[in-house]
Every structure is written in C-alpha cells, then in structure tokens.
Protein backbone atom coordinates (compact mmCIF):
# COMPACT_ATOMS: atom_id res chain seq x y z
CA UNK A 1 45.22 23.70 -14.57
CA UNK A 2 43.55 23.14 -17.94
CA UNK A 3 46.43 20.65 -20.47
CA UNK A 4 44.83 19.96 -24.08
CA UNK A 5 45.79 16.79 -26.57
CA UNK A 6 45.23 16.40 -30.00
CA UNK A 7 43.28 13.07 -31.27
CA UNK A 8 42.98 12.29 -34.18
CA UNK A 9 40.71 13.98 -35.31
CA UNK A 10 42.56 17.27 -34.20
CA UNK A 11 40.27 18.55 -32.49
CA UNK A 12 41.41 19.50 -28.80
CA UNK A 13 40.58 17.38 -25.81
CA UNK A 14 40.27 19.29 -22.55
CA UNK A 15 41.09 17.55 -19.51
CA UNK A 16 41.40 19.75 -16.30
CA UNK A 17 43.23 19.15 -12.82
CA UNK A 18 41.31 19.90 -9.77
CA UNK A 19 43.93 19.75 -6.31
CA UNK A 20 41.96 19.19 -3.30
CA UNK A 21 45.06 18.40 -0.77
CA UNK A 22 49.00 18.02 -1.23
CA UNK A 23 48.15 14.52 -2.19
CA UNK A 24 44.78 14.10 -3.71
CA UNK A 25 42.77 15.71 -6.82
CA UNK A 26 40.25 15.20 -9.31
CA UNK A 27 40.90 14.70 -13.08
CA UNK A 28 37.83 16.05 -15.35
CA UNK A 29 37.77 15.18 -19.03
CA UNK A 30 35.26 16.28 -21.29
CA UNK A 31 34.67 14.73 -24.55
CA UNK A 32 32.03 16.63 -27.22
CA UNK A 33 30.82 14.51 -30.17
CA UNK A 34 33.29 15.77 -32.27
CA UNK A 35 35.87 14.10 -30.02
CA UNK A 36 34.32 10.30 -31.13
CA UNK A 37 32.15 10.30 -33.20
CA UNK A 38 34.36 9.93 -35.84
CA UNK A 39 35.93 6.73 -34.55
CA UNK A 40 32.51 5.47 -33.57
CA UNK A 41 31.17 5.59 -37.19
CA UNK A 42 34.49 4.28 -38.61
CA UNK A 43 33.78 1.10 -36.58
CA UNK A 44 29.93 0.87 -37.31
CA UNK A 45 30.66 0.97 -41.05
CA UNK A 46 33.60 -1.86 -40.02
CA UNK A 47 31.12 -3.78 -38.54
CA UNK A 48 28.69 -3.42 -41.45
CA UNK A 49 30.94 -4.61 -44.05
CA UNK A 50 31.34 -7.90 -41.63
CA UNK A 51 28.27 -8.13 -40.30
CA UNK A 52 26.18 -11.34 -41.09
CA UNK A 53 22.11 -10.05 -40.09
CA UNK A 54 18.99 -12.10 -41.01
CA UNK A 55 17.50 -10.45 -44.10
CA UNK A 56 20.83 -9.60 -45.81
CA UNK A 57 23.25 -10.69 -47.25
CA UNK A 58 26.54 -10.94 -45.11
CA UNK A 59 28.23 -7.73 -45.43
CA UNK A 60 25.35 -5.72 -47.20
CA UNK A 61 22.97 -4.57 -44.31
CA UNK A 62 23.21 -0.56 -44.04
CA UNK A 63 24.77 1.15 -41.59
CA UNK A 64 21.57 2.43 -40.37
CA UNK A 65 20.56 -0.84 -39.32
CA UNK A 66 24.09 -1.69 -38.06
CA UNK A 67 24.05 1.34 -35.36
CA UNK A 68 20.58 0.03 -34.34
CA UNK A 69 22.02 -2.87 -33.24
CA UNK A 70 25.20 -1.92 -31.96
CA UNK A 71 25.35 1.92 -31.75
CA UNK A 72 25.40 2.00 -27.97
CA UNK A 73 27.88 -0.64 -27.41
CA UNK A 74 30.40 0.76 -29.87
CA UNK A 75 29.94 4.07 -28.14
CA UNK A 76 30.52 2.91 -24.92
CA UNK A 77 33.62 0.85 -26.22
CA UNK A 78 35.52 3.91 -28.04
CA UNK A 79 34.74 6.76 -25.37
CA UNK A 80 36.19 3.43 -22.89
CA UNK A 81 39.51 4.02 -25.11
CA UNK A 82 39.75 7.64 -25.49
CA UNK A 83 39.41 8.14 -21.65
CA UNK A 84 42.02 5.70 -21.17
CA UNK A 85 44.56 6.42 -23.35
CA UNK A 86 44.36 10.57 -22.31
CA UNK A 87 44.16 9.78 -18.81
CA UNK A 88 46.96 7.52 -19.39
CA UNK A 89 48.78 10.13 -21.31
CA UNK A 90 47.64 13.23 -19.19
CA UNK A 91 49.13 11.35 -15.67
CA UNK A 92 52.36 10.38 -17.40
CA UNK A 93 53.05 14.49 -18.42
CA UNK A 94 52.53 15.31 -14.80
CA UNK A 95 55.43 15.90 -12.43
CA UNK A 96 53.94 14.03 -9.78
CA UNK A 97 53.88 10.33 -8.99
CA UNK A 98 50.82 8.39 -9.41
CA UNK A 99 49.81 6.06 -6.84
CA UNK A 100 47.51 3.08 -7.45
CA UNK A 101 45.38 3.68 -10.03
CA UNK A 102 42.74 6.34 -10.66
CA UNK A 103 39.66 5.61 -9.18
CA UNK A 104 35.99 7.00 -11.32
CA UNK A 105 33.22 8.67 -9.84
CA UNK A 106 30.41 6.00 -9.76
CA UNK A 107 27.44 8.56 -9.22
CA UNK A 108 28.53 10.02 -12.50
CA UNK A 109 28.86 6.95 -14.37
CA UNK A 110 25.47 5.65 -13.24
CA UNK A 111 23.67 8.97 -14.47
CA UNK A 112 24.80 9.15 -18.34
CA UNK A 113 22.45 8.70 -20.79
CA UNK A 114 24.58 6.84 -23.63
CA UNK A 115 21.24 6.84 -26.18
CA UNK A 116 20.76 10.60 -25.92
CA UNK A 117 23.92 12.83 -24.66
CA UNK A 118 26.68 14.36 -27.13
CA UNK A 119 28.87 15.86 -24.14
CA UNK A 120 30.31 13.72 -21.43
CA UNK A 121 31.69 14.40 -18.40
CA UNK A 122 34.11 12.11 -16.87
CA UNK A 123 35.95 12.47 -13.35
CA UNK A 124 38.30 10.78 -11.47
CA UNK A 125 39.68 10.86 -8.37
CA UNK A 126 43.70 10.40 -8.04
CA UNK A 127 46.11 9.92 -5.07
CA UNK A 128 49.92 10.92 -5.72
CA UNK A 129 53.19 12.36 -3.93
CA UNK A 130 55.79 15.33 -5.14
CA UNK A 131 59.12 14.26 -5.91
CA UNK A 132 60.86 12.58 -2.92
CA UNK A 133 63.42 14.09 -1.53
CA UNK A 134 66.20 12.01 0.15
CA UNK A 135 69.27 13.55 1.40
CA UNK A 136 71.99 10.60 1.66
CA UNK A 137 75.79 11.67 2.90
CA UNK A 138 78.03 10.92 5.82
CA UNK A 139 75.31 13.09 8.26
CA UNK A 140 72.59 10.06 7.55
CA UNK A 141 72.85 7.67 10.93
CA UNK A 142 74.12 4.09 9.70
CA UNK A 143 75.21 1.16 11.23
CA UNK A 144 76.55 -2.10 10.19
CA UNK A 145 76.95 -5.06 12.61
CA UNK A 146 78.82 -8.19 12.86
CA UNK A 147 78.47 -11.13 15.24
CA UNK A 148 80.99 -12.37 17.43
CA UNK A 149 80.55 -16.17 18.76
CA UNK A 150 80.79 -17.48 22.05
CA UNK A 151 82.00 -20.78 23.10
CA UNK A 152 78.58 -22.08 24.41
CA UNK A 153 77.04 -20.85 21.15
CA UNK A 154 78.88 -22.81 19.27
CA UNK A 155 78.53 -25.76 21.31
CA UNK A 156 75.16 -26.00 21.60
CA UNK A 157 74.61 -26.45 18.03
CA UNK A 158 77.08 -29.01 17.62
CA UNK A 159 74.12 -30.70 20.74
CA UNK A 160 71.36 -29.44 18.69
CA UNK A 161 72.99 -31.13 15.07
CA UNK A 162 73.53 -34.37 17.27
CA UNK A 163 70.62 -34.70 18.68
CA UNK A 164 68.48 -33.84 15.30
CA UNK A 165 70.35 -36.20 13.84
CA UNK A 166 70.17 -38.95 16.72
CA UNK A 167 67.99 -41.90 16.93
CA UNK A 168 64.90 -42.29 19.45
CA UNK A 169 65.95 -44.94 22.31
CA UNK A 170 64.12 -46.36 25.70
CA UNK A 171 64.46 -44.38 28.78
CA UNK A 172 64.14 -46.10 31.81
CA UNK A 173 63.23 -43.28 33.82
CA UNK A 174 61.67 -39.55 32.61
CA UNK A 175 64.61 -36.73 32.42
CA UNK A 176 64.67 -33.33 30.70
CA UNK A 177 64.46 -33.38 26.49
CA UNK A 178 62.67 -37.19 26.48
CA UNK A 179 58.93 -37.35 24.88
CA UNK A 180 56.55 -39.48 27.04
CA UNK A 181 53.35 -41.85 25.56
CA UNK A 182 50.61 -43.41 27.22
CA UNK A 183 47.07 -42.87 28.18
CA UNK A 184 45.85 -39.40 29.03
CA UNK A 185 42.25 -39.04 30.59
CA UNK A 186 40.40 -36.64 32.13
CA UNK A 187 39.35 -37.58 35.77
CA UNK A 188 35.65 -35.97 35.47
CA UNK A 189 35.48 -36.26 32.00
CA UNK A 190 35.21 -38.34 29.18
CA UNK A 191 38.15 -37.77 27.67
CA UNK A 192 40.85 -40.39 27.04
CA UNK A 193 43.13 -41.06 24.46
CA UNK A 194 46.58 -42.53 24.18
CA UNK A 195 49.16 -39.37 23.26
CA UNK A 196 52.50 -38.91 22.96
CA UNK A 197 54.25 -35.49 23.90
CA UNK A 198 57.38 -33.98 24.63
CA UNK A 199 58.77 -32.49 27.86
CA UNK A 200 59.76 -29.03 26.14
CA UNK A 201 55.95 -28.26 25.91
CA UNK A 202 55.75 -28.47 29.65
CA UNK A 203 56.36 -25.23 31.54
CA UNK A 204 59.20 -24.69 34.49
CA UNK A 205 57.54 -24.88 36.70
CA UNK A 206 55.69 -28.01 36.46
CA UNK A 207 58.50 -29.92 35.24
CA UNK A 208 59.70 -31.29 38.29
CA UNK A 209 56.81 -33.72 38.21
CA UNK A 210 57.28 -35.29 35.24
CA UNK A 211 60.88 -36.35 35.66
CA UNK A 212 62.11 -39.22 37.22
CA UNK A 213 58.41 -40.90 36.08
CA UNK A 214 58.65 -44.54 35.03
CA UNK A 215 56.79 -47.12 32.85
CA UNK A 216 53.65 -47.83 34.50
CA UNK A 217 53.81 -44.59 36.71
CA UNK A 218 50.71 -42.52 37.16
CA UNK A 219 51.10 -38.55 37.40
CA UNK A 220 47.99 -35.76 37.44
CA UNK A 221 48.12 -32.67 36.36
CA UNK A 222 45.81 -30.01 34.53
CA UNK A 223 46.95 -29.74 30.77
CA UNK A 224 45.95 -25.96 30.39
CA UNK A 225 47.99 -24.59 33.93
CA UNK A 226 51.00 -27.76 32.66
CA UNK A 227 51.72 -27.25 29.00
CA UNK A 228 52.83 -24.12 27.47
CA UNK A 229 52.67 -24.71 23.88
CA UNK A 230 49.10 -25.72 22.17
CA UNK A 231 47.35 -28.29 23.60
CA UNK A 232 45.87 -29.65 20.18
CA UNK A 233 49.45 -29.57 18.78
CA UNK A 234 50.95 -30.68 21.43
CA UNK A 235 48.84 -33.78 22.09
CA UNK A 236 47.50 -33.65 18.16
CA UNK A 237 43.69 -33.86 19.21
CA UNK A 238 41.28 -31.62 17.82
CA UNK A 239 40.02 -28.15 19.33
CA UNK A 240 36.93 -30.17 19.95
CA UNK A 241 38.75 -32.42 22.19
CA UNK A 242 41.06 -30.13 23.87
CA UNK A 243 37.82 -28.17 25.87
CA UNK A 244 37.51 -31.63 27.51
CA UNK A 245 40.90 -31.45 28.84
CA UNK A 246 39.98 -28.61 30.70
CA UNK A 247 40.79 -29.66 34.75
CA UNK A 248 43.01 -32.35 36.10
CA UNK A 249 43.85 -35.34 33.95
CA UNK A 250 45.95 -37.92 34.38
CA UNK A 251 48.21 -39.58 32.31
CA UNK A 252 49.74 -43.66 32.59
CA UNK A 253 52.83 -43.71 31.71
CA UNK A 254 53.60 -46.68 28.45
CA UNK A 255 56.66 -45.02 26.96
CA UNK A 256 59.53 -43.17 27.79
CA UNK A 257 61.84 -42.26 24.84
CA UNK A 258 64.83 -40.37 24.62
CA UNK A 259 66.69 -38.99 21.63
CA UNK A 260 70.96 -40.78 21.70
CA UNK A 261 73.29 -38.03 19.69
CA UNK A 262 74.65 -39.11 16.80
CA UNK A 263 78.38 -39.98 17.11
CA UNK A 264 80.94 -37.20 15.95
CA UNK A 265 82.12 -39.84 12.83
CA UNK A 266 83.07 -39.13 9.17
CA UNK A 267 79.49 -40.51 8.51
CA UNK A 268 78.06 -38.02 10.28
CA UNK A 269 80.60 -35.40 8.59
CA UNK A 270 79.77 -36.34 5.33
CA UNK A 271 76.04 -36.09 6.25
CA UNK A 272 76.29 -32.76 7.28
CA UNK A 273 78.69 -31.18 4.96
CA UNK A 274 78.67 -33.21 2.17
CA UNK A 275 81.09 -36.06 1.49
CA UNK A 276 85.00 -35.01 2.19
CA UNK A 277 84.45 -31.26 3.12
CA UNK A 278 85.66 -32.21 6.58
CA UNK A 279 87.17 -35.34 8.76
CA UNK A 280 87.72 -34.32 12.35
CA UNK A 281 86.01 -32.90 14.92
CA UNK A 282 88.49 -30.03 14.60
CA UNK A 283 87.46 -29.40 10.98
CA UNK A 284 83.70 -29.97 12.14
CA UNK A 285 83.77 -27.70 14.94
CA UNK A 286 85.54 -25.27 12.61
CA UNK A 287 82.94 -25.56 10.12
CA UNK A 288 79.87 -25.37 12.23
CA UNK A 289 81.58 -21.90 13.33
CA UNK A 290 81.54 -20.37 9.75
CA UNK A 291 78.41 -21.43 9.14
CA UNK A 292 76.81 -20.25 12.41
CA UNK A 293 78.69 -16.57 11.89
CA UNK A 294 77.35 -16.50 8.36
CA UNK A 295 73.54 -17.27 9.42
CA UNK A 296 74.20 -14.58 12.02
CA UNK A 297 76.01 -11.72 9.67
CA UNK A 298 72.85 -12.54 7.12
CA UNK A 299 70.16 -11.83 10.35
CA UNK A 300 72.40 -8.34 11.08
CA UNK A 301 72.31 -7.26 7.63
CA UNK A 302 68.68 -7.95 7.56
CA UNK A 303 68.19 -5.98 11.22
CA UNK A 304 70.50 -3.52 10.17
CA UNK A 305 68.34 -2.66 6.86
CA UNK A 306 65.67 -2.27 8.43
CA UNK A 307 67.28 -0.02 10.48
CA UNK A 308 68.44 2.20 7.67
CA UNK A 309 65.26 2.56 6.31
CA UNK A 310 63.58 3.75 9.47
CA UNK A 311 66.17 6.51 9.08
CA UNK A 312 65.12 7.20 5.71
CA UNK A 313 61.65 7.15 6.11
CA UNK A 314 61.67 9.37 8.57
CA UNK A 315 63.89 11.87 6.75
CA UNK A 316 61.97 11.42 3.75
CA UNK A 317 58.66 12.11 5.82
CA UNK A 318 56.37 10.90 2.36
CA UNK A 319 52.71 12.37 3.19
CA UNK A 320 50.57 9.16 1.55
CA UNK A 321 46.81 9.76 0.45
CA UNK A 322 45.61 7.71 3.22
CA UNK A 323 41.49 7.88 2.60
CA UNK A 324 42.62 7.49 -1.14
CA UNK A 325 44.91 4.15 -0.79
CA UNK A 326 42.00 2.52 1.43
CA UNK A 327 39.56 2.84 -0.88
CA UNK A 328 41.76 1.98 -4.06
CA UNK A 329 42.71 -1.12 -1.87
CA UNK A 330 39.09 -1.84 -1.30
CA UNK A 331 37.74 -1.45 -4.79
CA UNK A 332 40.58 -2.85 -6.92
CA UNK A 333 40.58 -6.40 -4.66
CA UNK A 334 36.88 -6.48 -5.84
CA UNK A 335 35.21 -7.60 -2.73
CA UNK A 336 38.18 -10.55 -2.03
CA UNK A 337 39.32 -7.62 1.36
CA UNK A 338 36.95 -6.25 3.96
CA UNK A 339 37.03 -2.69 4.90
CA UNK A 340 38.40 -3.92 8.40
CA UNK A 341 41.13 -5.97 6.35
CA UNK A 342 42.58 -3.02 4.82
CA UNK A 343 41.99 -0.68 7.93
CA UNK A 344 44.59 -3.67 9.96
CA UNK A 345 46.85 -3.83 7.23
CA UNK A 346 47.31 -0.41 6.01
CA UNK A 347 50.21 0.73 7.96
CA UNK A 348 52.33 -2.21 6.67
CA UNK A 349 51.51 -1.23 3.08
CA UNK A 350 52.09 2.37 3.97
CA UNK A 351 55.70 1.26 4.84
CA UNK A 352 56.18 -0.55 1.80
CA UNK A 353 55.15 2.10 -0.48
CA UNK A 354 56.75 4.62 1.34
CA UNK A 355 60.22 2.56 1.15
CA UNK A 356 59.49 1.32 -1.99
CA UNK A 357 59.06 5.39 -3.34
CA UNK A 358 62.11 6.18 -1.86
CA UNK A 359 64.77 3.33 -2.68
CA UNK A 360 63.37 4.42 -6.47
CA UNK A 361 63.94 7.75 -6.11
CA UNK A 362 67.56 7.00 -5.08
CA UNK A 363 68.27 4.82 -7.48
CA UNK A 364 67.08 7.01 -10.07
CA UNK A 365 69.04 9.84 -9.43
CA UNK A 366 72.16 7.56 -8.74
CA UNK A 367 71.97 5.31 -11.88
CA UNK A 368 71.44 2.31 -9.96
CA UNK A 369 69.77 -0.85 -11.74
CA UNK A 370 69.54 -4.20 -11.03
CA UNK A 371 71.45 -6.19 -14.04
CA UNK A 372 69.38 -9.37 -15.62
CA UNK A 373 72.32 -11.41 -15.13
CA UNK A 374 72.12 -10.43 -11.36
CA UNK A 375 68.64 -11.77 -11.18
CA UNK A 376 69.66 -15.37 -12.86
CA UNK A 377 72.76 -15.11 -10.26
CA UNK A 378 70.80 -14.76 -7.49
CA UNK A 379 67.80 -17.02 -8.19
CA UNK A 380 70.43 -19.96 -9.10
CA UNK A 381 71.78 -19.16 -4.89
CA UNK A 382 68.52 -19.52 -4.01
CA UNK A 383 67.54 -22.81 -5.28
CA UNK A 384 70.96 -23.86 -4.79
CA UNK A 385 70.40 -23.17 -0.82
CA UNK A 386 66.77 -24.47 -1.07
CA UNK A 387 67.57 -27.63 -3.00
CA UNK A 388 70.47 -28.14 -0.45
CA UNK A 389 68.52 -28.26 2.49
CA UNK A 390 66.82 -31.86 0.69
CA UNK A 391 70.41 -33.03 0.27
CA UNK A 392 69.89 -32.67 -3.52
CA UNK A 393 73.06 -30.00 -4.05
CA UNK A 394 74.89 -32.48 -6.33
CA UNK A 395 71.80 -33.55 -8.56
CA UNK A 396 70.25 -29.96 -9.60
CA UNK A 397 73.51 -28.73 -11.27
CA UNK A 398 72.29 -30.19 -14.27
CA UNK A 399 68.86 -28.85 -14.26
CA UNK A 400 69.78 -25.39 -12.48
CA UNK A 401 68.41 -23.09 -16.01
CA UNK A 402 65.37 -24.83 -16.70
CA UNK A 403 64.62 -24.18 -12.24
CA UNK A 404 65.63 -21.09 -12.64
CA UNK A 405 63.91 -20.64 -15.85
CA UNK A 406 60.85 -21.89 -14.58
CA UNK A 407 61.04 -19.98 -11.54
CA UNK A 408 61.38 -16.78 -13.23
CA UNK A 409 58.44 -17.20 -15.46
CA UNK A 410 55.80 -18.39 -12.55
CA UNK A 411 53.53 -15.80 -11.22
CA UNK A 412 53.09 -14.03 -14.93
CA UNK A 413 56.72 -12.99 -14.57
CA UNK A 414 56.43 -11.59 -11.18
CA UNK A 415 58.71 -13.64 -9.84
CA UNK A 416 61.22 -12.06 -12.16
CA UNK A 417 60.12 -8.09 -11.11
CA UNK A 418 60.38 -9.20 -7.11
CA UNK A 419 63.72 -10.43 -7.48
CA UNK A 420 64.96 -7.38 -9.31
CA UNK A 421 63.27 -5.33 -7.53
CA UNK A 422 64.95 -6.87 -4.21
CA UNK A 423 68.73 -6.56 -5.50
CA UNK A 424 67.75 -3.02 -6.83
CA UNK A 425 66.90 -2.36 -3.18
CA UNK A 426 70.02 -4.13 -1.71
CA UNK A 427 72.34 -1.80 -4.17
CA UNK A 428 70.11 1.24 -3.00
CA UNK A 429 71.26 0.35 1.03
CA UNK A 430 74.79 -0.44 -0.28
CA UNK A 431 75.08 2.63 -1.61
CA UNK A 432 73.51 4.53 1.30
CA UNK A 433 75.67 2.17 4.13
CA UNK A 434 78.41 3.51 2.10
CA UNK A 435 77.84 7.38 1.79
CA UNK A 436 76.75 7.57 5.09
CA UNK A 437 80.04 6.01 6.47
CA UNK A 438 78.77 2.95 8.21
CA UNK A 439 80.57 2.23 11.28
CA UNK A 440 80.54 -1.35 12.16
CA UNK A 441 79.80 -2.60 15.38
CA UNK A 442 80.70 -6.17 16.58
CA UNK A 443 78.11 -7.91 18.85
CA UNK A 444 77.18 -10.69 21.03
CA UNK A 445 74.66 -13.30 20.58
CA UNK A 446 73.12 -12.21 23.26
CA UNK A 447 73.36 -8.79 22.54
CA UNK A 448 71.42 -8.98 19.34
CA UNK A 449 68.68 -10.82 20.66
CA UNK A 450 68.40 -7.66 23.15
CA UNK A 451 68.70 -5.88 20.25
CA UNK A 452 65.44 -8.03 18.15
CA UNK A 453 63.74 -7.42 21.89
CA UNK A 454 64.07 -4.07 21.55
C-alpha cells in the first residue's frame, strides 16, 4: 500500500507499507533531493546571515563557505524532521493502533553516504493491533462479592489493635507472642552475639522448647531447622554472620518481654478513631466492624477486577507483536534492561497492554472519560488516608491543594495521567459489572482467602 503527502515544497513524498504478519510491518520512505533540499538551503543561507567565521565579517561569509562547514549537519538535521513528522503523520492516518514506537533499521542507517547520495531510503519496522473488539452485555461472566464477618474476626483485631498499641513488660517465664534477648553462640563456632527475637519467627514445631524458659535458662537449638522467617532479620546480623549460625547454637536467656494490651479506655478510643468518634466498647467494637468490612469490600473489588478482566482478555484474545515489543523494550531502555530482564517480565507487560488496549477501546466507544475534578477528588482521598495513618488528618486540611497540587505535578505530570488513567479504568469495570448483570455473592473470611489461594 503506497499513501503520498504533500511538503512543502509540493512535491509528493512516497512512503509505502510492507505487512509481514497480522501484527508487524515495515514502513519505507523515500525522500529524492527535491524532497529537502529546499529546506536545507533555506537554513544554510539562515545560518550565513548569522554566522560569525574568522575572515569575515559576522553575517557576510558566502553560503558556499557556510555549507562547507555545516552542509552535512544541516542535512542530517532536516531529513531527521521530514522523516519524523511523515512517519508521524503516515501512522496517525492508519486504522491500526501503534504500539511502542517505530523502531529503524540500523544496517541501513550505518550504510548512507550523507556527503554524496541525493535519494534516501529509510525503513522502519512497526508493531500494531486491528481494532479491538470487545463484546460487553448480560452474556459476559461477572461477579461482585461482599464480605460477611465472623465473630472471631472481629475479635481478633480488637487483640491485634491492643496489643500494637500495648506496652513491652517483664515476663517471668517464656509463653507464646513474648520476644526473648540474651546471648546466642554457636557451640563449634565463633559466633556469639547478644540478640533479641521474637517467638512468631520460631516454627511449630520447635516451639515447645522455648516456652516456659526463664532468666538465666540455657536452651540449644539449630537456628536454620528453628526459625522460619530470615535469620539475618530475625536476629538483625549480617548474611556474613548468619553462615556461622549454621548447626546447633545456644542461646542464655537475659530477657523475657511480653507485650500488656492496652486498656479498652476513651484514651485509647480517641487514639484510634480520633477524639469523640466513639466512647464505649460497644461503639468501639461497632466501629472496628465497619472498618474491617470496608478493608475487606475494597480487597473483593480489587479480586473481583481482576477477575473481570481475565474474562475480557480472553474474549478479546489481542494477538501482541511479541519479537517486536522485546526488542522495542530492549532498545528504548538504552542498555538500563537485559535481554533476560525483559524475557522475565514480558508477560506482565503483555497483560497490561493488552488490558490497557481494551479498557480504551471500551471507553471510547461508550463515551467514558475520567473528569479533572475526579482526579483532584481522588488524589485529596488518598493523601487524606495516607496522611491519616501519621495521625496528621486534622493538620493537612489546610494544606490539602498545594499536596495535591504538588502531587499531581511530580513525575513530569505523570502522576496526573496514572491517576486518570486508573478512574478511567474503574468507570470502564463499572460499566461492564453493570451490563453484564453482576450477581453479588456474599463470602466468608475464610472463604476469600481460599479464594486468593486459588
């Protein structure tokens, strides 16, 4: 397929599209010296006219002189702008989508003669996909999900909140949850160092053996068959250290300490929740509920959208330009990704793209946008939820547009196109939840994390 453009010099451009697969071709464009010289000697005698060259005075050196000098460069430069702005042009006419950016043929770049050729040949290679085709209506499988709470749920974060917010105290004797200090050493090593650790990081079923232990008490064990989290995090040593732990150790016991709950007292409440929101258990309990269910609903929305968009991608079925995304990847990072890099995370990016193609292709042909005011509303939530975490909810009111501000401009504005991008896709699953007749299902704790299992 052969499309022409006039410059402006009106003489026709020819650029011609070579298909090699359903998602890769080759873009040839062919420029005579018609096509720029013109614009080349426009900026030579531009240059001339401002040029300052020993032997003449500024502005008075001929041309002749000036394309000595600078011929080649200015060549290079203006052929540099024709190709992109008709390659530009040419892609944007096409019916297919563009993907990454168009890659040029090295070999043929390395092989022109810029003091002697008239005609160049230029090729590049492009990767793209059809229109996407998404069929969205009641026959699309959807699901929306809602948590119910249990009793022991609940409870055990009202534990957990205590306890986090509970004060270390002496044990007399080692139990379950207390953190033990004293002098670990390897018995055929050279190893020893005082540490502190907590019983968590030991596994089941060498528990037994550290409970019930006492100040002064002396207990053996082999760190790598005894603790199940990281030894060099656990005991905060180095790696270096940790391959001398390797065999039995044993550790004197100098501390036990234990963590008291916090009382259930308006202190606490107003800790928590913020001064006044509540001022009984009742109300506390109450409160710890709502919260929990809404940190819950949020996960299931999340686990449901992925969901959805399985279904979508699969319908969808985009055929990427594999070979052709690697290498764009490769090249376009400049050396910062190995080949292996790209080869490991490829199929996450083929995801993305793949969702990303298709949430735009329903929101195009649906009329669905993401509003500017939506993007202020949501990044004031976030910082609102991130501040409040610091207990600084009452102090950023007054500050919340220059954070937000701020916020929105980091990143060269990409801050700003991720966040509208992410409520255009959140409209796109509305929208689909909704035409496909989501049926909500109510589930356990329990049953979701089967579900995250699974």
């Amino acid at each position: 397929m052969i499309k022409s453009y006039s410059i402006q010099n009106s003489l026709a451009l020819e650029i011609t599209l070579d298909k090699h697969t359903e998602n890769q071709a080759s873009v040839k464009i062919t420029l005579n010296e018609a096509d720029y010289q013109p614009k080349v000697d426009a900026k030579l005698k531009d240059y001339a006219k401002k040029a300052n060259i020993k032997g003449f005075r500024p502005g008075k050196a001929p041309v002749g002189i000036v394309k000595k000098m600078y011929g080649t460069s200015v060549l290079v430069e203006e052929i540099n702008t024709i190709l992109s702005e008709e390659l530009n042009n040419y892609l944007k006419a096409q019916s297919f989508r563009i993907l990454g950016e168009p890659l040029p043929e090295i070999e043929d770049a390395d092989a022109i003669d810029w003091k002697n050729q008239k005609t160049f040949d230029f090729t590049y290679r492009i990767g793209f996909v059809e229109d996407v085709q998404v069929q969205v209506d009641a026959s699309l499988a959807a699901t929306a999900y809602e948590i119910e709470l249990d009793e022991k749920t609940i409870q055990d974060t009202i534990t957990n909140l205590r306890e986090q917010n509970g004060e270390k105290v002496d044990a007399e004797a080692s139990a379950e949850g207390d953190s033990l200090k004293g002098v670990l050493k390897a018995v055929n090593g050279e190893f020893e160092e005082e540490v502190s650790f907590e019983l968590s990081a030991v596994n089941e079923k060498s528990l037994k053996k550290f409970l019930g232990l006492k100040v002064g008490d002396i207990v053996e064990f082999d760190p790598s068959k005894t603790i199940s989290a990281n030894l060099a995090e656990t005991f905060n040593v180095s790696e270096e250290d940790v391959a001398k732990l390797a065999g039995p150790c044993t550790l004197i016991v100098e501390k036990i300490s234990r963590t008291q709950p916090v009382e259930l007292n308006q202190e606490f409440f107003d800790r928590a929740f913020g001064p006044g929101v509540v001022s009984t258990e009742e109300e506390f309990e109450a409160k710890v509920k709502e919260l929990l269910a809404e940190n819950y609903n949020r996960e299931l929305r999340v686990f449901a959208d992925e969901e959805l968009k399985k279904t979508l991608l699969a319908q969808a079925n985009i055929q990427l330009p594999e070979e052709f995304l690697k290498e764009w990847l490769i090249r376009s990072n400049e050396g910062k990704v190995s080949t292996e890099e790209v080869e490991r995370e490829y199929p996450a990016y083929a995801r993305q793209l793949s969702w990303s193609l298709i949430s735009n292709a329903i929101a195009k042909a649906n009329d669905i946008q993401a509003t500017h005011e939506e993007v202020l509303a949501r990044t004031r939530a976030m910082i609102r939820e991130q501040m409040g975490m610091y207990g600084m909810s009452e102090q950023i009111e007054q500050y919340m547009d220059t954070f937000v501000d701020n916020y929105l401009k980091e990143k060269e504005g990409n801050n700003y196109m991720q966040m509208l991008t992410s409520i255009q896709n959140d409209k796109v699953l509305d929208f689909v939840r909704e035409k496909a007749e989501a049926a909500t299902e109510v589930v356990t704790v329990e049953k979701f994390k089967s579900m995250l299992e699974n």
